[in-house]
Protein backbone atom coordinates (compact mmCIF):
# COMPACT_ATOMS: atom_id res chain seq x y z
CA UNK A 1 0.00 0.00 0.00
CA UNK A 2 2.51 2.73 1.18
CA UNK A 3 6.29 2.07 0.43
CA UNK A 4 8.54 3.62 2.86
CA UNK A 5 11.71 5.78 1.64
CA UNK A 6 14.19 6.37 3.38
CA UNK A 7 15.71 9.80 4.10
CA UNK A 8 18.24 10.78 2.25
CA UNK A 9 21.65 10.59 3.80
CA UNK A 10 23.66 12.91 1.81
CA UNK A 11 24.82 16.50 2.92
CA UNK A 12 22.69 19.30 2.92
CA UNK A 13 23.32 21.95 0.53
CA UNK A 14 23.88 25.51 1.12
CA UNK A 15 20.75 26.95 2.75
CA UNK A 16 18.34 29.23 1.44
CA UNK A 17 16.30 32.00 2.64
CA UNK A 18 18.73 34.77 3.15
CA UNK A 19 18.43 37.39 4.90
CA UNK A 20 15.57 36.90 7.42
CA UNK A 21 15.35 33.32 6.45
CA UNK A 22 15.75 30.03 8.13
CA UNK A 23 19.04 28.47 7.37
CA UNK A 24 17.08 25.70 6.28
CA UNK A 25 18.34 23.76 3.25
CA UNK A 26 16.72 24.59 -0.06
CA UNK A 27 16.27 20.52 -0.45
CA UNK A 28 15.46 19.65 2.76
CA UNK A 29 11.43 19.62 1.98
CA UNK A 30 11.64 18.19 -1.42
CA UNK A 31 11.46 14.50 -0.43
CA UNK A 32 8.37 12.19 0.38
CA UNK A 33 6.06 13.77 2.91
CA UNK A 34 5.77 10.45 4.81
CA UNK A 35 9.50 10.89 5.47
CA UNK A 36 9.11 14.80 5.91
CA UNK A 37 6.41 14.04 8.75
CA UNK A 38 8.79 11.81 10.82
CA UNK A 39 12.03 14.15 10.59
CA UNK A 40 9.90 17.36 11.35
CA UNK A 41 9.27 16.09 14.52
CA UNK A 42 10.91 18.48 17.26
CA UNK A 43 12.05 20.84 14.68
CA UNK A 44 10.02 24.54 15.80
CA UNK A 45 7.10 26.83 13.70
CA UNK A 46 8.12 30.50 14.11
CA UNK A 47 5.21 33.00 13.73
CA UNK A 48 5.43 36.99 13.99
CA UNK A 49 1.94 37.16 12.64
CA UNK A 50 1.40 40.76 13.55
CA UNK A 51 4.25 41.66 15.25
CA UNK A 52 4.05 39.52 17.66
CA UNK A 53 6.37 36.36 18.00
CA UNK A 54 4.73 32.96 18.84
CA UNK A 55 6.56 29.64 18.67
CA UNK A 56 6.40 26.39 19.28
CA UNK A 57 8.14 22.50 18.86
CA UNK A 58 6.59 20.01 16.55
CA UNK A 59 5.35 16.96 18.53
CA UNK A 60 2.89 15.60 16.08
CA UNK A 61 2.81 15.46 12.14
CA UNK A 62 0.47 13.46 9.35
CA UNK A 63 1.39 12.79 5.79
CA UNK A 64 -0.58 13.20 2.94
CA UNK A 65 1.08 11.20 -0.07
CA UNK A 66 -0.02 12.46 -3.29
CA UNK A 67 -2.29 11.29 -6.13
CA UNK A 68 -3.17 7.90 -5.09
CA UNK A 69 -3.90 8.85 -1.02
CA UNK A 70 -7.96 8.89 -0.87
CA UNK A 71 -7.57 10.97 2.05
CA UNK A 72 -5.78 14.07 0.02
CA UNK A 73 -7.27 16.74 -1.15
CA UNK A 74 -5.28 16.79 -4.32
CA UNK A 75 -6.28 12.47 -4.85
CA UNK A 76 -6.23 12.00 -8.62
CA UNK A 77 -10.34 11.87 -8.58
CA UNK A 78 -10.35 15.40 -7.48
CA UNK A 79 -7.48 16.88 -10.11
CA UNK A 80 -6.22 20.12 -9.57
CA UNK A 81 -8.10 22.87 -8.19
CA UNK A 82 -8.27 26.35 -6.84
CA UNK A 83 -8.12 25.01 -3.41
CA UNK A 84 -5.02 22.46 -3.72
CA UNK A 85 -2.72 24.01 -6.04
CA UNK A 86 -0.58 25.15 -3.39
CA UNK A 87 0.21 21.34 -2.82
CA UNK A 88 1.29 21.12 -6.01
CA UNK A 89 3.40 24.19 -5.96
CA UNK A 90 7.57 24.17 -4.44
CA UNK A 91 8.88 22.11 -1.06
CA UNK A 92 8.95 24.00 1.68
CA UNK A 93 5.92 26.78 0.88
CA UNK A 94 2.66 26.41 3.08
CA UNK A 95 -0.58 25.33 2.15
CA UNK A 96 -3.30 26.73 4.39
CA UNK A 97 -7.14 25.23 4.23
CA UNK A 98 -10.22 26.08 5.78
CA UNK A 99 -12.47 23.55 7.53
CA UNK A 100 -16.33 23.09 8.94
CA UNK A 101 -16.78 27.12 8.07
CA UNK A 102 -14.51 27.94 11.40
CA UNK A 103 -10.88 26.48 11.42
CA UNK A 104 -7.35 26.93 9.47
CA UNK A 105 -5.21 23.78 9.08
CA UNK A 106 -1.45 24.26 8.53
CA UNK A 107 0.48 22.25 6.18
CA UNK A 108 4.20 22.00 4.84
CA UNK A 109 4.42 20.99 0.81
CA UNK A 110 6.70 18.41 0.10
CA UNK A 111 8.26 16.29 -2.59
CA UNK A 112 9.13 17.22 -5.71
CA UNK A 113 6.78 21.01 -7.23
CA UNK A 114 4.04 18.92 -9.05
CA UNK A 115 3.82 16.40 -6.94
CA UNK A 116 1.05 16.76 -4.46
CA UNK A 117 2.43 15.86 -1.07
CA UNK A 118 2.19 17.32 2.16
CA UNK A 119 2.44 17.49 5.75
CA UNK A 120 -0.10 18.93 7.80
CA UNK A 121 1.02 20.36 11.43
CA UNK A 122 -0.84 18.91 14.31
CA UNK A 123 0.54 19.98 17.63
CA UNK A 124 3.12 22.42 19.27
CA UNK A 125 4.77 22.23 22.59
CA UNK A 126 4.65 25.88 23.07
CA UNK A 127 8.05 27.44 23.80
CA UNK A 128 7.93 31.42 22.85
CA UNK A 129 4.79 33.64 23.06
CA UNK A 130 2.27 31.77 25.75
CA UNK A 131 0.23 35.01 26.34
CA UNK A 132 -0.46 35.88 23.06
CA UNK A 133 -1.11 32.26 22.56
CA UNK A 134 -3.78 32.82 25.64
CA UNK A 135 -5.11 35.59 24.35
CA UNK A 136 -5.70 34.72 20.81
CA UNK A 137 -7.32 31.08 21.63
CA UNK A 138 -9.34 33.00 24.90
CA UNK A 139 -7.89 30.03 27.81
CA UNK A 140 -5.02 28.87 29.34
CA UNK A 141 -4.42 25.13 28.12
CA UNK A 142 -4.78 23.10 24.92
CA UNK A 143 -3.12 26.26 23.29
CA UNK A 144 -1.37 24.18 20.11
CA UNK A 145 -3.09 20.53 20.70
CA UNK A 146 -4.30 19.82 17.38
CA UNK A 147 -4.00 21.73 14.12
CA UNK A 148 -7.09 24.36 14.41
CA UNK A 149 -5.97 25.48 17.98
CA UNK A 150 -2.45 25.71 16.61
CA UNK A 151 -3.14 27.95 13.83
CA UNK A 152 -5.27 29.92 16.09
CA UNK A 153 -2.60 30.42 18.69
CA UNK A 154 0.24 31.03 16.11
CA UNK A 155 -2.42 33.49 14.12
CA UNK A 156 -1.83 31.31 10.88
CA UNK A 157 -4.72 31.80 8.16
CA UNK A 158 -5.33 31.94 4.61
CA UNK A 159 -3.39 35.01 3.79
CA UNK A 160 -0.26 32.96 4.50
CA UNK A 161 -1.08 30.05 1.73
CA UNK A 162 1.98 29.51 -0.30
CA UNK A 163 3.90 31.39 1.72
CA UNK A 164 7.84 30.23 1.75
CA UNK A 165 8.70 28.97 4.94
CA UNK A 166 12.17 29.94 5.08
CA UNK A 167 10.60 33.59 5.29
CA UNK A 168 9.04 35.97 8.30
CA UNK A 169 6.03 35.98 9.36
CA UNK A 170 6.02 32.03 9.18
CA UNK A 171 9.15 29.74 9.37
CA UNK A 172 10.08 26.06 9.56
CA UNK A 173 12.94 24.67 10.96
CA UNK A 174 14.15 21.16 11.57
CA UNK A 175 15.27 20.19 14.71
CA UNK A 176 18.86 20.44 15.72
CA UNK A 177 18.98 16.46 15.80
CA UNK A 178 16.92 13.75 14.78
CA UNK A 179 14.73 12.25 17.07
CA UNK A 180 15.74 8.65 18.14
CA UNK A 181 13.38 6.24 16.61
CA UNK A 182 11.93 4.71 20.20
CA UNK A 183 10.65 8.21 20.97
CA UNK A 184 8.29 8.21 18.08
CA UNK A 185 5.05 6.73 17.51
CA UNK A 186 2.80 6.27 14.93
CA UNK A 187 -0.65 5.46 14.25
CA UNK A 188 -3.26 5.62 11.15
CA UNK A 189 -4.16 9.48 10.47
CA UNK A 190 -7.12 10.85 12.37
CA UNK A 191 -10.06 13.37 12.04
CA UNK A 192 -10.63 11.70 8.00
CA UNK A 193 -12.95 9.07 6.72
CA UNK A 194 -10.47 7.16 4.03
CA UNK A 195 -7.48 5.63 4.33
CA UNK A 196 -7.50 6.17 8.21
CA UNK A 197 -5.32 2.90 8.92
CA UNK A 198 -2.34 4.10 6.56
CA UNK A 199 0.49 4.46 9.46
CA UNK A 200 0.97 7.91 8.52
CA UNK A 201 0.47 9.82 11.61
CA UNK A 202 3.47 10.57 13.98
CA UNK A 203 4.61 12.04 17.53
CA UNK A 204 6.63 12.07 20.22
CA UNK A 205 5.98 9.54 22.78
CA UNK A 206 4.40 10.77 25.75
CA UNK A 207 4.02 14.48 24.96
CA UNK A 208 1.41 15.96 26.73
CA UNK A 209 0.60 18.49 23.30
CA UNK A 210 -0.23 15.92 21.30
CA UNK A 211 -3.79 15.79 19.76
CA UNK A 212 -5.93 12.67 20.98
CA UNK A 213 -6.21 9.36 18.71
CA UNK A 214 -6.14 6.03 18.08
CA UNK A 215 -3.95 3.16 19.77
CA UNK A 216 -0.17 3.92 18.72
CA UNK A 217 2.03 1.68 16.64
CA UNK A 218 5.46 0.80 17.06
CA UNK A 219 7.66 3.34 14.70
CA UNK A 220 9.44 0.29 12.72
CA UNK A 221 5.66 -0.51 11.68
């Protein structure tokens, strides 16, 4: 069903995104999202949405594969539309959806720019910015548990669809280190109606951010 690829090995090239940017390598996001997902995991999401700066560690990620995942909203029975071509557009740019009328989902592009891949966002262990976090999602806890809240607490909405992620007001970056592979877990994606067994959903073991789900799977699964 899914074939797993590894992640490439080879050095990083020179980074991107002078300036302002992230230091992040201009190939780093280009690869498949299902790898993406996993090696996001405790890298940070930098907003200054408004002037203010809000920040926070990835502990949970889910890959959406391209053409032939029935959960995607670029899956070859939908084709290319107004809504999804930012998942068709380069690595490392956002794409930025609305759902049920009332909530932004986050999402980093992946693989190669025509290739519909992506990695949507779920949680953030907040580290920078808690009282605008407060302020913006109106309590005190649950501030980035699941991908609505976190958009809401990072101010993340449509206007920054496509943006490039190496850029202010919204950056990626990959953790300092990869995360060993008995501190992750995955499980079948969550909050979808197809393809919800495909192992595609990962975080950090024992994370108190994470979004709620389904029983975990070992990460060799």
């Amino acid at each position: 069903m899914i074939e797993p690829c590894p992640s490439p090995g080879a050095p990083p090239p020179p980074p991107r995104g002078g300036g302002g940017g992230s230091a992040v390598p201009d190939r780093y996001f280009a690869r498949p999202a299902e790898n993406l997902a996993r090696d996001l995991l405790g890298g940070t999401v930098r907003s200054d949405v408004g002037g203010v700066a809000t920040e926070g560690r990835i502990v949970e990620t889910e890959a959406y594969v391209g053409l032939d995942d029935p959960a995607s909203h670029a899956h070859r029975s939908i084709g290319r539309t107004r809504r999804n071509e930012p998942m068709f557009g380069p690595a490392g740019t956002a794409y930025v959806y609305f759902i049920y009328g009332m909530h932004w989902c986050f999402n980093v592009v992946a693989a190669e720019e025509g290739d519909p891949q992506a990695v949507l966002i779920r949680a953030l262990d907040p580290s920078l910015g808690h009282t605008a976090m407060r302020r913006r999602r109106g309590r005190a806890h649950d501030l980035c548990s699941g991908p609505a809240r976190l958009c809401q607490a990072l101010g993340i909405d449509g206007d920054l669809n496509g943006h490039d992620l190496s850029e202010a007001p919204l950056i990626v970056r990959p953790p300092d280190a990869a995360i060993e592979p008995g501190r992750i877990e995955v499980t079948g994606r969550i909050g979808i109606r197809k393809a919800r067994d495909w192992p595609l959903r990962f975080l950090l073991r024992g994370n108190v951010h994470i979004s709620k789900g389904p029983h975990l799977l070992p990460a060799h699964q």
